[in-house]
Protein backbone atom coordinates (compact mmCIF):
# COMPACT_ATOMS: atom_id res chain seq x y z
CA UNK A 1 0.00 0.00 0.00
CA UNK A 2 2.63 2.35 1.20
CA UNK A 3 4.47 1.55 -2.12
CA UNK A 4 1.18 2.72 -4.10
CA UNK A 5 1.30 5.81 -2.23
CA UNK A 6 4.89 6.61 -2.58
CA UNK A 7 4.24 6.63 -6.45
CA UNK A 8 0.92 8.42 -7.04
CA UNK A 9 2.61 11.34 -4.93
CA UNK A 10 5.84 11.15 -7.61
CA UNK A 11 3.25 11.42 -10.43
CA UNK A 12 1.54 14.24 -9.12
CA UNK A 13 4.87 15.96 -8.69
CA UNK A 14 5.75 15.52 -11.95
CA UNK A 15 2.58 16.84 -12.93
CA UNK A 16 2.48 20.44 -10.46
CA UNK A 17 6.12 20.53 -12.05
CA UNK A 18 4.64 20.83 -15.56
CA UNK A 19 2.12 23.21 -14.93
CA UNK A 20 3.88 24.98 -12.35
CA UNK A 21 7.16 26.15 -15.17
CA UNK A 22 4.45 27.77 -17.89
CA UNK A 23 3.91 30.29 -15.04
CA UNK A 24 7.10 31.46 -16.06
CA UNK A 25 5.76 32.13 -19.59
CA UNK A 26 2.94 34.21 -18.32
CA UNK A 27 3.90 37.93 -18.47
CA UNK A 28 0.17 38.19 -16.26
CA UNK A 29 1.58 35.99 -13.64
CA UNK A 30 5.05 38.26 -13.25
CA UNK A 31 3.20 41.36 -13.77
CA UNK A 32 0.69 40.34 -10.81
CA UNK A 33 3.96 39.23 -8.59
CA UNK A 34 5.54 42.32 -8.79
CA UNK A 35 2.55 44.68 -8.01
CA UNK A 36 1.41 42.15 -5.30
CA UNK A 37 2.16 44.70 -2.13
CA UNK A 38 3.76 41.89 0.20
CA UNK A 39 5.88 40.16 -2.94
CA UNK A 40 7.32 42.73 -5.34
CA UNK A 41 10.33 42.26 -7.01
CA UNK A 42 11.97 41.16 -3.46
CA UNK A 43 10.01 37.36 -4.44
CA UNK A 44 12.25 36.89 -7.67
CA UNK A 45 15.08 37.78 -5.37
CA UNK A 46 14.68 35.09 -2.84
CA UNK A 47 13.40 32.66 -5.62
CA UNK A 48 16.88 33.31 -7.39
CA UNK A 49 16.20 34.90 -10.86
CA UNK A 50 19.01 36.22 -12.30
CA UNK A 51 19.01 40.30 -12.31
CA UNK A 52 18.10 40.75 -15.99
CA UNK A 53 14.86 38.40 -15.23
CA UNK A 54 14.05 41.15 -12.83
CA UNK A 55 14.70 44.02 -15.06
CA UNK A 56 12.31 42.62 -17.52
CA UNK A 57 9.46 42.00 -14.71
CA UNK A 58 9.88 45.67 -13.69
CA UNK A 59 9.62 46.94 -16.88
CA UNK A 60 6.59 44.80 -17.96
CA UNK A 61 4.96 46.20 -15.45
């Protein structure tokens, strides 16, 4: 049973994975993120996106 378990929860990894990295091809979702008053751009910084990543969210929105 615990074996069962152990691989439905790998599958739906995989799966939040997939649909988790198009958020990074939504300009809505970075947009949102950095006028979101308790994110901003500080939530790229702690995620780790590189400084140009940053620019481009700022200047999107």
């Amino acid at each position: 049973m615990f074996a069962i378990v152990c691989c439905a929860a790998v599958k739906a990894l995989g799966i939040v994975d997939k649909y988790y990295a198009k958020t990074d091809e939504s300009v809505v979702y970075r947009v949102s993120m950095i006028m979101h008053p308790c994110y901003r751009w500080a939530y790229f910084e702690k995620a780790g996106w590189e400084r140009s990543w940053i620019d481009t969210v700022i200047e999107l929105a």
